[in-house]
C-alpha atoms as a PDB file:
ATOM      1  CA  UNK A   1     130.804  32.505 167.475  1.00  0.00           C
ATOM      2  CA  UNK A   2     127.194  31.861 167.511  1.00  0.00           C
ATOM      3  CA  UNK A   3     126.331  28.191 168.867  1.00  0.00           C
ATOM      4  CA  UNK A   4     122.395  28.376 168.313  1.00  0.00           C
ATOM      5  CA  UNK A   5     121.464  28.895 164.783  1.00  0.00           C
ATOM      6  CA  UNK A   6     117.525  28.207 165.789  1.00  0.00           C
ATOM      7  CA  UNK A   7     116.854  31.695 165.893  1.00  0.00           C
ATOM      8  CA  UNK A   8     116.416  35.152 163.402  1.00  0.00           C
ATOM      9  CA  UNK A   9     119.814  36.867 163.103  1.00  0.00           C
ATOM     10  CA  UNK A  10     120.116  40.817 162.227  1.00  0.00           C
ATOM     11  CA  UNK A  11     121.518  41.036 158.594  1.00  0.00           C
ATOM     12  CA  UNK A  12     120.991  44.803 158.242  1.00  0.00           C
ATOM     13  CA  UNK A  13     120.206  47.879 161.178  1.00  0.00           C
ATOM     14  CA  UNK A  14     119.706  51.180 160.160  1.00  0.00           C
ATOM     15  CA  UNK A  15     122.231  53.846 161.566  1.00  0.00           C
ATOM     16  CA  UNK A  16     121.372  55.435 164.411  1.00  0.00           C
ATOM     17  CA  UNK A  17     119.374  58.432 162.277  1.00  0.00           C
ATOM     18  CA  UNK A  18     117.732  55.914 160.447  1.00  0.00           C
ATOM     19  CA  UNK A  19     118.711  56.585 157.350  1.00  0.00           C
ATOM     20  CA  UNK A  20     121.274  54.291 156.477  1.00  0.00           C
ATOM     21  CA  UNK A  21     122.741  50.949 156.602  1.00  0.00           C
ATOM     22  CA  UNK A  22     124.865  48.493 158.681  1.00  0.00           C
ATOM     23  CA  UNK A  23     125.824  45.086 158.451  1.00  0.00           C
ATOM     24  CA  UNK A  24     125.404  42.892 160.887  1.00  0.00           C
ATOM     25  CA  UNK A  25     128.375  40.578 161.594  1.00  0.00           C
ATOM     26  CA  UNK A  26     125.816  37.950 162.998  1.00  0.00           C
ATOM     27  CA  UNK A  27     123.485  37.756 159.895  1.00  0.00           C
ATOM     28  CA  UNK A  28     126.596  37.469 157.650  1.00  0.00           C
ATOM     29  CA  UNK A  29     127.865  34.973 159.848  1.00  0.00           C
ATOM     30  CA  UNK A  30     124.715  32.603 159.486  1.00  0.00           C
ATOM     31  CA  UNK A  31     125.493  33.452 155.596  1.00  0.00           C
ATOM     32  CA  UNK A  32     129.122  32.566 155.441  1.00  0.00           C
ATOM     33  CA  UNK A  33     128.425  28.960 157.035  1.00  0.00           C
ATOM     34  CA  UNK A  34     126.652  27.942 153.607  1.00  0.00           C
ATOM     35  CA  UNK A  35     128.726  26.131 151.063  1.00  0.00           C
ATOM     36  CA  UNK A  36     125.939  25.012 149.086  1.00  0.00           C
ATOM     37  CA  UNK A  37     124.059  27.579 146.218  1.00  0.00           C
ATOM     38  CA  UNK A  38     121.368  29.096 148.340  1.00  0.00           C
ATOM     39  CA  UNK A  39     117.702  30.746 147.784  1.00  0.00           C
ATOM     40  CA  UNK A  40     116.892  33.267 149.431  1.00  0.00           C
ATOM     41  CA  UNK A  41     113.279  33.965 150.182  1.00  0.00           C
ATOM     42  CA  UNK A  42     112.560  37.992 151.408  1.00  0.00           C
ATOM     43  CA  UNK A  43     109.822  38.704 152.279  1.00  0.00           C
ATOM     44  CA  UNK A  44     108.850  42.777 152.023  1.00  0.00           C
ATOM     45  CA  UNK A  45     105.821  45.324 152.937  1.00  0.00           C
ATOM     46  CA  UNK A  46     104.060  47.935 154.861  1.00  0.00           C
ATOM     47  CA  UNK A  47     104.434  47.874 158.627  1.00  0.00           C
ATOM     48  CA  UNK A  48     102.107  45.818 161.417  1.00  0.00           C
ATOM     49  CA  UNK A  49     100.976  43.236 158.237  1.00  0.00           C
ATOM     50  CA  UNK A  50     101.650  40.692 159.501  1.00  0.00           C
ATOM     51  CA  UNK A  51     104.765  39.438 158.145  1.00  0.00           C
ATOM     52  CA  UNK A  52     106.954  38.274 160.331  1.00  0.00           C
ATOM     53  CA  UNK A  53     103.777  35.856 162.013  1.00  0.00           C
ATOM     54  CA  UNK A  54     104.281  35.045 158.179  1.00  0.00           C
ATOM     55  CA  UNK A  55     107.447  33.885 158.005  1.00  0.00           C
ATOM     56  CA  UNK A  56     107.132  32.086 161.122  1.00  0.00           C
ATOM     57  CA  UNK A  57     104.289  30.079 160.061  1.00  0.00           C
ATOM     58  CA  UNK A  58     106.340  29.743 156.717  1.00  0.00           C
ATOM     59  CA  UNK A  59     108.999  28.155 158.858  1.00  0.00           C
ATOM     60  CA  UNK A  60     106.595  26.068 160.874  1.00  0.00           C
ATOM     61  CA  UNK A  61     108.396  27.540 164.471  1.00  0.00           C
ATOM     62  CA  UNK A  62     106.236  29.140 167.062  1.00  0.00           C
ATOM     63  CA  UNK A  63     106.132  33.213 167.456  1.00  0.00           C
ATOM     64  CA  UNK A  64     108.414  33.221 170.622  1.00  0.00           C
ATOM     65  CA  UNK A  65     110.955  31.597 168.830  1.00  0.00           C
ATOM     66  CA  UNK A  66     110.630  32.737 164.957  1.00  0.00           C
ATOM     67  CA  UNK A  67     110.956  36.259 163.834  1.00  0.00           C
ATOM     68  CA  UNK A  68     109.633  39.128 166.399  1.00  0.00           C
ATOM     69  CA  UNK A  69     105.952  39.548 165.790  1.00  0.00           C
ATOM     70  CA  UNK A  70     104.839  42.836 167.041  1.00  0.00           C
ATOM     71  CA  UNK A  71     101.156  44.007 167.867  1.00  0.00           C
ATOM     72  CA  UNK A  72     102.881  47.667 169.612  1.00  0.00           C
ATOM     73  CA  UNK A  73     102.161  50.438 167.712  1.00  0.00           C
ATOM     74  CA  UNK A  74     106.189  50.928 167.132  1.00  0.00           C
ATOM     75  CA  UNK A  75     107.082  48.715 164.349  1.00  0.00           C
ATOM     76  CA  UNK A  76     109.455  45.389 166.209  1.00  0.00           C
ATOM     77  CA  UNK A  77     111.730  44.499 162.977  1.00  0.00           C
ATOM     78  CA  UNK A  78     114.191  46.968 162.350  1.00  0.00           C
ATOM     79  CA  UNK A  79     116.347  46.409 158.811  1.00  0.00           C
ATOM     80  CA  UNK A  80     116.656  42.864 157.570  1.00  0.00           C
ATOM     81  CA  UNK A  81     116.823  39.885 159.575  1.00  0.00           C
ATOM     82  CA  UNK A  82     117.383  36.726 158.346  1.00  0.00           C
ATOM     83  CA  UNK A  83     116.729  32.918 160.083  1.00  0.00           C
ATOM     84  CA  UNK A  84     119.535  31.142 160.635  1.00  0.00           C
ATOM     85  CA  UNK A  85     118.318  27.197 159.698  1.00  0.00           C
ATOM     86  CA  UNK A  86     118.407  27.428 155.812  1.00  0.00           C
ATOM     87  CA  UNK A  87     115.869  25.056 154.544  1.00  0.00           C
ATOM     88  CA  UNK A  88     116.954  22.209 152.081  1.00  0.00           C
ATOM     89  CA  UNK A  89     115.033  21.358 149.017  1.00  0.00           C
ATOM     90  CA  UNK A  90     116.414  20.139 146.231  1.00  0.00           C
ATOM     91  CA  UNK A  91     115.933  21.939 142.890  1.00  0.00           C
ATOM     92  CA  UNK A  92     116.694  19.770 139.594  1.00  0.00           C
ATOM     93  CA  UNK A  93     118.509  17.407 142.063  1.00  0.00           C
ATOM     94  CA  UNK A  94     120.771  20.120 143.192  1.00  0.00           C
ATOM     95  CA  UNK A  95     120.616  20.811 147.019  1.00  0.00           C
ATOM     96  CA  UNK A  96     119.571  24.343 147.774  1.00  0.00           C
ATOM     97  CA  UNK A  97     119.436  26.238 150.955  1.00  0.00           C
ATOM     98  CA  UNK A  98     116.553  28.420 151.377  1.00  0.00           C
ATOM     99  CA  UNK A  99     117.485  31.088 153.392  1.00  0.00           C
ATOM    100  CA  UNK A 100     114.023  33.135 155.342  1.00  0.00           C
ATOM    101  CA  UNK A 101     114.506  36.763 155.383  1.00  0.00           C
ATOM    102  CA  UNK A 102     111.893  39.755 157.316  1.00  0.00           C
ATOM    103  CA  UNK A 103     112.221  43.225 156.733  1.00  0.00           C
ATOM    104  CA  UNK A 104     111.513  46.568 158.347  1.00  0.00           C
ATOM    105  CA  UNK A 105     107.713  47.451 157.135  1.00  0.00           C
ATOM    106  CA  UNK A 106     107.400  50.744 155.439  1.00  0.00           C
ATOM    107  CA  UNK A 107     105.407  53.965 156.236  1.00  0.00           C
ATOM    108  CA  UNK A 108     106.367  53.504 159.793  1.00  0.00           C
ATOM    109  CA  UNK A 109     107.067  56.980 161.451  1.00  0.00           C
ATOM    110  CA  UNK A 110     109.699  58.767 161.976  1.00  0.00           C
ATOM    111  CA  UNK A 111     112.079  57.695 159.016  1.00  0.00           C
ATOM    112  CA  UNK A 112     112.752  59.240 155.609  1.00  0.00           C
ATOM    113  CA  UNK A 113     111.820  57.193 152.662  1.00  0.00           C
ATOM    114  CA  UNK A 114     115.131  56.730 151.160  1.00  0.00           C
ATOM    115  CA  UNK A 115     115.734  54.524 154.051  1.00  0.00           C
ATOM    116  CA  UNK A 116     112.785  52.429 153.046  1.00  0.00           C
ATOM    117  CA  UNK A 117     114.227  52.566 149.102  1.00  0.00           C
ATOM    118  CA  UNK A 118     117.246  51.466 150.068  1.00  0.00           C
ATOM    119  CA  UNK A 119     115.395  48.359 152.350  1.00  0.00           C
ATOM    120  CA  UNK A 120     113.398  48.040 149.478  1.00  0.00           C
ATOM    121  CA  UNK A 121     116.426  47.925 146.390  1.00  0.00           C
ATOM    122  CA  UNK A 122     118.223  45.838 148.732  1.00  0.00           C
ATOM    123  CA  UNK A 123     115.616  43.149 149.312  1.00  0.00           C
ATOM    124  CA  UNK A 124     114.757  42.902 145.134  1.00  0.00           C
ATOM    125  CA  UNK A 125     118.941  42.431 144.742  1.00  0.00           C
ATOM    126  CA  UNK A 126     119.386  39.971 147.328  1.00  0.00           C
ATOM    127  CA  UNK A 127     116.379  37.299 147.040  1.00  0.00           C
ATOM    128  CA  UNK A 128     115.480  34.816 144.826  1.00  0.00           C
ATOM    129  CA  UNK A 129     111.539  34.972 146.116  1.00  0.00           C
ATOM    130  CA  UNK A 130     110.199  38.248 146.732  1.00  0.00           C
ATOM    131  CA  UNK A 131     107.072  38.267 149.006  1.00  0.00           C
ATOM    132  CA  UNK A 132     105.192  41.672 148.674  1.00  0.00           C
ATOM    133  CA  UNK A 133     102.811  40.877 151.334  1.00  0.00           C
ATOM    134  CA  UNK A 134      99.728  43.458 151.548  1.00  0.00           C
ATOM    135  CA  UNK A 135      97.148  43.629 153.327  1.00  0.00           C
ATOM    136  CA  UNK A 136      93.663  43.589 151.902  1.00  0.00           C
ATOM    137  CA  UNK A 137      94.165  44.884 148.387  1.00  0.00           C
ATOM    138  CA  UNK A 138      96.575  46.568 145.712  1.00  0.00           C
ATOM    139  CA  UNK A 139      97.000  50.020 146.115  1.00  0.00           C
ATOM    140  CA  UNK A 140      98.826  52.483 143.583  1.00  0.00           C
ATOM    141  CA  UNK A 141     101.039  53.392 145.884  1.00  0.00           C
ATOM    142  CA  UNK A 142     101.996  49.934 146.851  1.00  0.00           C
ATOM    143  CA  UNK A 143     102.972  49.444 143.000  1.00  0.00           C
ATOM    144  CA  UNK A 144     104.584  52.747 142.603  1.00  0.00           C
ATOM    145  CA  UNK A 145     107.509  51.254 145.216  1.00  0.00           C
ATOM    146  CA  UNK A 146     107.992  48.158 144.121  1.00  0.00           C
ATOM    147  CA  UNK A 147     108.140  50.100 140.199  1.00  0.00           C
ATOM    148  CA  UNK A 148     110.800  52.118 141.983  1.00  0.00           C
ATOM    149  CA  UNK A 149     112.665  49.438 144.248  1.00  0.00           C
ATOM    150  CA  UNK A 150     113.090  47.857 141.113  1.00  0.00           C
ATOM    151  CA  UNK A 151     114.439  50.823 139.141  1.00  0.00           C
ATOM    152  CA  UNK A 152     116.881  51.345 141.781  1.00  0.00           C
ATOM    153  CA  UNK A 153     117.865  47.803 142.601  1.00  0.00           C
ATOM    154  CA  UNK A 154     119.140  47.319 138.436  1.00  0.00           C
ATOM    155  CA  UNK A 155     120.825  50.256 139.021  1.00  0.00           C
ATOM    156  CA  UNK A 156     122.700  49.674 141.813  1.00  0.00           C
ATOM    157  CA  UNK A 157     123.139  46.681 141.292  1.00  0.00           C
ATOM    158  CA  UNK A 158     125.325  47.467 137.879  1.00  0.00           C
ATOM    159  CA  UNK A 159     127.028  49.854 139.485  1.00  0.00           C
ATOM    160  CA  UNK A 160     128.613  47.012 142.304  1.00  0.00           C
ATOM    161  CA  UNK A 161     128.756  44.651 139.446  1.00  0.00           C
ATOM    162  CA  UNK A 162     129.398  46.409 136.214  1.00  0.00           C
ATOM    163  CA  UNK A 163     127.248  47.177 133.847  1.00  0.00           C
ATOM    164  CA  UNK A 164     128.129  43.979 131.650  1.00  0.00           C
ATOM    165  CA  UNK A 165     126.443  41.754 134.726  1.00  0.00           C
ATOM    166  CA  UNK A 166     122.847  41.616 134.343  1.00  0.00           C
ATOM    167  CA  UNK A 167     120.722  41.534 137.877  1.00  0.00           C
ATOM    168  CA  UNK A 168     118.335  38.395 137.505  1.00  0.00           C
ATOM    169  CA  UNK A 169     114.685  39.519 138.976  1.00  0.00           C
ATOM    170  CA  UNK A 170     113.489  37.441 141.945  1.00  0.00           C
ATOM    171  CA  UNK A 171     110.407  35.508 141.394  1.00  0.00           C
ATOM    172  CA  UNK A 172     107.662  37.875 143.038  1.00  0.00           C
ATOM    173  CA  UNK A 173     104.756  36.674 144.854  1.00  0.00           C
ATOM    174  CA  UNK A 174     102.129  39.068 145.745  1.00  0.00           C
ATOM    175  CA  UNK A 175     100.488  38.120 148.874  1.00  0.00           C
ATOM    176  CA  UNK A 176      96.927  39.421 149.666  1.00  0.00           C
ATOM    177  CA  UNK A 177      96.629  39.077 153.431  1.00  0.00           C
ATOM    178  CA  UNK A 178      92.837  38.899 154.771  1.00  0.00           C
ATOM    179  CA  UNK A 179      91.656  37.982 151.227  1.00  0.00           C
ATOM    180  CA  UNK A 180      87.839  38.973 151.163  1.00  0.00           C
ATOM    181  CA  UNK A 181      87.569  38.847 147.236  1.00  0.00           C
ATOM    182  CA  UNK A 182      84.265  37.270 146.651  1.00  0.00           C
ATOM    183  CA  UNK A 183      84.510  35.708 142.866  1.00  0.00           C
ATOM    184  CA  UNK A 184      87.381  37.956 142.024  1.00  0.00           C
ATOM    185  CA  UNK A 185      90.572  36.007 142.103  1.00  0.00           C
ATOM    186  CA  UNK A 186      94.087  37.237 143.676  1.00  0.00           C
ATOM    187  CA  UNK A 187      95.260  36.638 140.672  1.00  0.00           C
ATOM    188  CA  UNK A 188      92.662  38.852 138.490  1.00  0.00           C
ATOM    189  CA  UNK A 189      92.769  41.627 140.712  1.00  0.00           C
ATOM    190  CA  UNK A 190      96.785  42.052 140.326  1.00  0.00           C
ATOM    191  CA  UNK A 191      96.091  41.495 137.137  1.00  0.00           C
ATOM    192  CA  UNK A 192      93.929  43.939 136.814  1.00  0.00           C
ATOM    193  CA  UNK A 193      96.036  46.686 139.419  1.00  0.00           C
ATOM    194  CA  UNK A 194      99.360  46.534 136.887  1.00  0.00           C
ATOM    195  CA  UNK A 195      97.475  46.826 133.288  1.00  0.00           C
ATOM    196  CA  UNK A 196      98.384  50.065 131.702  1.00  0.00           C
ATOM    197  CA  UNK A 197      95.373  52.220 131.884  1.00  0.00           C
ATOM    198  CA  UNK A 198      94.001  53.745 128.827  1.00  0.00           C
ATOM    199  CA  UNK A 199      95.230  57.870 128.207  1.00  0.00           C
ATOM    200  CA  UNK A 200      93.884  58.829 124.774  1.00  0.00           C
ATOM    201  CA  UNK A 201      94.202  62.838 126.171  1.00  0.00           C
ATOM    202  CA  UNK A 202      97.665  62.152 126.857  1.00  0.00           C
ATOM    203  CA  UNK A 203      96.688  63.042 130.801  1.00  0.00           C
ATOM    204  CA  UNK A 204     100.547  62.773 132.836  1.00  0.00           C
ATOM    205  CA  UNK A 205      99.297  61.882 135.592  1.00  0.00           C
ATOM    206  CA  UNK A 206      97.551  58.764 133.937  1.00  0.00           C
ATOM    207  CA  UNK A 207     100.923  58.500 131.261  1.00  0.00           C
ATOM    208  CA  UNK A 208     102.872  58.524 135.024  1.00  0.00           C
ATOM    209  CA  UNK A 209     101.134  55.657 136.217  1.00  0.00           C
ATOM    210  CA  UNK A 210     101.619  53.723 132.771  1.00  0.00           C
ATOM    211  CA  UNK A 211     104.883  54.476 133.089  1.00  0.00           C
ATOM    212  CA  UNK A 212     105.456  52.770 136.459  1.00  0.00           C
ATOM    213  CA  UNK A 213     104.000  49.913 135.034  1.00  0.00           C
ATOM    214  CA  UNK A 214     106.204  49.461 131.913  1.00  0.00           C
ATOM    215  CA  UNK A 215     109.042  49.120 134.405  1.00  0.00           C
ATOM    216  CA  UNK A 216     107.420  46.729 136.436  1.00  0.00           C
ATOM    217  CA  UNK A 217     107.496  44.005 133.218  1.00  0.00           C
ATOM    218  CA  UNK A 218     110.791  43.070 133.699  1.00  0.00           C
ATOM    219  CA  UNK A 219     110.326  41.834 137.626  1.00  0.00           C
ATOM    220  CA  UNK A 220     106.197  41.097 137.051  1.00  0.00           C
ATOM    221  CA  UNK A 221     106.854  38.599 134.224  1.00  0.00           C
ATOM    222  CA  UNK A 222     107.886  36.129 136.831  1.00  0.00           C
ATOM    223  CA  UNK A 223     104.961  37.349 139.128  1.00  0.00           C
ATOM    224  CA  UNK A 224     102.627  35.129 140.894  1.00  0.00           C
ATOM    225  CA  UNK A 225      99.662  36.401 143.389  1.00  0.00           C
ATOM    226  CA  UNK A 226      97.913  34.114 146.340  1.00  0.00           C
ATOM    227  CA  UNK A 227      95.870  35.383 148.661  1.00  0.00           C
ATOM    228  CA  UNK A 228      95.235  33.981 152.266  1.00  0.00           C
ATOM    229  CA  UNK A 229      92.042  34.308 154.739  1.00  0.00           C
ATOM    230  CA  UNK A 230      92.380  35.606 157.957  1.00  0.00           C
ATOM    231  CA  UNK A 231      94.307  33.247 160.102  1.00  0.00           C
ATOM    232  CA  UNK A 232      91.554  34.074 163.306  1.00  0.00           C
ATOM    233  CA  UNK A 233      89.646  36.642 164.288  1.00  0.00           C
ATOM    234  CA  UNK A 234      91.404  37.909 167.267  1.00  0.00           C
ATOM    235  CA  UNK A 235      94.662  38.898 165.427  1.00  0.00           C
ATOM    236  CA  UNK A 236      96.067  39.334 168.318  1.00  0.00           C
ATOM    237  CA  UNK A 237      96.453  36.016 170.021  1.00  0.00           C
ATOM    238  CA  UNK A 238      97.638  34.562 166.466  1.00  0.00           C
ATOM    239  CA  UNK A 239     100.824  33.614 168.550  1.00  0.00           C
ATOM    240  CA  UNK A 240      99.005  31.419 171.077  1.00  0.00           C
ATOM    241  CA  UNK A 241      96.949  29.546 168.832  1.00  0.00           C
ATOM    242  CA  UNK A 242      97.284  25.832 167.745  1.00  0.00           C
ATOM    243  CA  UNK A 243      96.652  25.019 164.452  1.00  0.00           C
ATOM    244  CA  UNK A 244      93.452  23.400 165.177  1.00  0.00           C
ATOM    245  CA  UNK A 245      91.924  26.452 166.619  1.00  0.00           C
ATOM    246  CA  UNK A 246      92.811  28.963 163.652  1.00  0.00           C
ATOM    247  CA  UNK A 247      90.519  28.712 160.487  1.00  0.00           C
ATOM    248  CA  UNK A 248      90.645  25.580 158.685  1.00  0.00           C
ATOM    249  CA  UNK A 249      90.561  27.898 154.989  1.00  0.00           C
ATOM    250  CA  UNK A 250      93.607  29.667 156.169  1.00  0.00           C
ATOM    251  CA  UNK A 251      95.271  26.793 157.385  1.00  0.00           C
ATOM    252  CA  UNK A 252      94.643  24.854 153.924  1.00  0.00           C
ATOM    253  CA  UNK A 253      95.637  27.814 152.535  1.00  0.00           C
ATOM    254  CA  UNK A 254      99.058  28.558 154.087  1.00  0.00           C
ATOM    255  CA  UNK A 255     100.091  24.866 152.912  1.00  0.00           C
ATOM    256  CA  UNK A 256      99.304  25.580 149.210  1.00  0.00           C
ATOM    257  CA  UNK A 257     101.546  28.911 150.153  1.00  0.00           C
ATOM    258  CA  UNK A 258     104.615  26.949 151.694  1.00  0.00           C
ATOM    259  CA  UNK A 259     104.230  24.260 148.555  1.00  0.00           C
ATOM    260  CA  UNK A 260     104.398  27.137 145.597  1.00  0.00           C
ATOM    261  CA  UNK A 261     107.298  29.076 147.614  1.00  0.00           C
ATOM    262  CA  UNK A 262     109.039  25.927 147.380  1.00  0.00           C
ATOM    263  CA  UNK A 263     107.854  25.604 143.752  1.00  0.00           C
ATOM    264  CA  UNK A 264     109.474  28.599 143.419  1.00  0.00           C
ATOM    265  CA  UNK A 265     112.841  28.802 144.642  1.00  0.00           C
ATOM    266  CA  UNK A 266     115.884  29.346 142.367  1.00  0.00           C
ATOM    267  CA  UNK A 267     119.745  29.111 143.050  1.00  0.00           C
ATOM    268  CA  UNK A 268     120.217  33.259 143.859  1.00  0.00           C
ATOM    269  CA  UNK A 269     122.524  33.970 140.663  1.00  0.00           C
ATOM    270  CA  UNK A 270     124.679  36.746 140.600  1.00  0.00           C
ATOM    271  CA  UNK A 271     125.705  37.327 136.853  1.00  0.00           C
ATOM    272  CA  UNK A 272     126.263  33.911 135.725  1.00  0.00           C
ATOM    273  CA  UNK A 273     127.675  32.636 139.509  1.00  0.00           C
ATOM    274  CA  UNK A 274     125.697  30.706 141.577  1.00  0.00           C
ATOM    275  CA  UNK A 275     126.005  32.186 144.776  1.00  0.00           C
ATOM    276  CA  UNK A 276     126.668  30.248 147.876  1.00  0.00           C
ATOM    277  CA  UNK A 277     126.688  31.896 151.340  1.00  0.00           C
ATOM    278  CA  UNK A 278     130.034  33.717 150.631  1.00  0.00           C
ATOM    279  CA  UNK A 279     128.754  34.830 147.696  1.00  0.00           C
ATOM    280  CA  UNK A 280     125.727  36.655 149.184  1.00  0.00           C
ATOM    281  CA  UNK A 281     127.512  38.297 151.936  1.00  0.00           C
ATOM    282  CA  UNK A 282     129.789  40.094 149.640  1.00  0.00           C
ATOM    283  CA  UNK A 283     127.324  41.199 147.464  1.00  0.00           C
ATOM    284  CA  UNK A 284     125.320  42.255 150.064  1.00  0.00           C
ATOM    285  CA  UNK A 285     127.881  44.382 151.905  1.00  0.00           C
ATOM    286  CA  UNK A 286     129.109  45.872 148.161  1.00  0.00           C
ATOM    287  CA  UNK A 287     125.252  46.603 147.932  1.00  0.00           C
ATOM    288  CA  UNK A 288     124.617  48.221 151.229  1.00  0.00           C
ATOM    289  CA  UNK A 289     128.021  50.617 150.728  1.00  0.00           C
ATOM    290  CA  UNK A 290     126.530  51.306 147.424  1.00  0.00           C
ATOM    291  CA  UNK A 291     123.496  52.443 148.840  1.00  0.00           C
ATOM    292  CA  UNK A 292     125.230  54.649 151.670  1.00  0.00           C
ATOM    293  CA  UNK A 293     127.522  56.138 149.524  1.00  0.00           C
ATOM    294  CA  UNK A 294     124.804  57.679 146.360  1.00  0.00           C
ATOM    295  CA  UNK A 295     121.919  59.680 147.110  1.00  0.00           C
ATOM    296  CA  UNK A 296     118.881  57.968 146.661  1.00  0.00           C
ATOM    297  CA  UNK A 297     117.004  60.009 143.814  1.00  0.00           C
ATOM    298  CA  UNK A 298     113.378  60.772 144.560  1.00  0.00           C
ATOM    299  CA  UNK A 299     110.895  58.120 143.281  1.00  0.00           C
ATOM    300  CA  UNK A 300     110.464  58.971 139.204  1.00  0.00           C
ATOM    301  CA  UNK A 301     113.528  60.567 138.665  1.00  0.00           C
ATOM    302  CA  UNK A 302     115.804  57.392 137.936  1.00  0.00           C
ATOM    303  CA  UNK A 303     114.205  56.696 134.193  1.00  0.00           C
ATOM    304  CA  UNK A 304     113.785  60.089 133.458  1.00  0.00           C
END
């Protein structure tokens, strides 16, 4: 068994061809010690933005400890790991573990993009927080997965659960790394990135991207967006740098960010269970052979 839980844990690798996934009997491990209902908090995105330095700041444990933070040009976090001290808050007086999750960035090389999907669908069925942490700005393409993670994550997660068991939507935080909005807010320009657009010639491209946003509702209703200044200039020697020598916006900044994550959390429900760390690991394993076992259709095909 594992004796030091101070440390990030693989949950899920991809299969050798990197297409599929495996559980990792040391991630479910960490899971299976919790008895209490428990949050978890994923946090998802492209690769080399800077999320596991995220997470590890999030955590408040330095980089050669936390989550592998990787300035390589070969992406360091493979699948989904997962930290294995589960933070306590209490939520209406109920003690709840919140559980820190990273994730393989997408449009890395080399992989085919129903591996990401599946990442993806995975991360929106497991977490109670969903951090969809890009860098600079919104881009269609950036909404067009999450529209589709989401498509597929209802839909597999009926078919592990039955279609009577409804999947409850994490609470989704859109994260604007190296924020440079001058007098726009985070918040507008999301705002602004998922309203339908107007089509009065019926274009289908344009009815296509309205499309993707009508499916969004559902998981955007309980969206939030923050954005945070670059942490330093030199990105990277992030690692080696006390507090007191990275900006003093950013470092304001990331405590607002820790304070409305924790505002945020939920008990992860699963139908009308609250799950505890048993809980998750089954669904999670039920999820993943889901995954394996169905093609995953190409993005757009699963409404039509």
């Amino acid at each position: 068994g594992i004796t030091n839980f101070r440390q990030a844990f693989p949950l899920v690798n991809p299969t050798t061809d990197h297409t599929k996934l495996e559980v990792d009997p040391r991630g479910l491990e960490v899971l299976k010690r919790i008895k209490t209902p428990l949050a978890p908090v994923v946090v998802i995105g492209p690769y080399r933005s800077g999320k596991s330095f995220l997470l590890n700041q999030l955590l408040q444990v330095p980089c050669n400890e936390g989550f592998g933070v990787g300035h390589k040009r070969d992406t360091q976090t493979k699948g989904i790991w997962i930290w294995g001290e589960p933070k306590e808050v209490l939520v209406n007086k109920q003690k709840v573990a919140v559980l820190f999750l990273d994730t393989e960035g997408f449009e890395s090389t080399g992989k085919s993009d129903a591996y990401d999907d599946r990442i993806f669908a995975l991360s929106a069925i497991l977490s109670s927080v969903l951090i969809y942490n890009l860098p600079e700005t919104v881009k269609e393409a950036d909404i067009e997965k999450l529209s589709f993670a989401a498509e597929l994550a209802e839909e597999f997660f009926s078919k592990v659960n039955g279609e009577e068991v409804p999947l409850t939507p994490p609470h989704l935080l859109w994260l604007i790394q190296r924020d440079f909005l001058e007098g726009k807010t985070v918040q507008q320009m999301v705002k602004a990135a998922l309203k339908p657009v107007s089509n009065p010639d019926g274009d289908n491209s344009l009815e296509n991207v309205n499309r993707i946003r009508k499916s969004l509702v559902q998981i955007s209703r309980n969206s939030t967006a923050f954005g945070l200044k670059q942490p330093h200039l030199h990105r990277t020697k992030l690692c080696e740098l006390p507090d007191k020598d990275l900006e003093r916006d950013y470092v304001r900044q990331r405590e607002q960010l820790k304070q409305l994550v924790t505002g945020m959390v939920v008990p992860k429900h699963i139908g009308v269970t609250v799950a505890d760390g048993e809980g998750l690991a089954k669904l999670i394993q039920d999820t993943v052979s889901a995954l394996n076992e169905n093609e995953i259709p190409q993005a757009g095909s699963v409404v039509d």
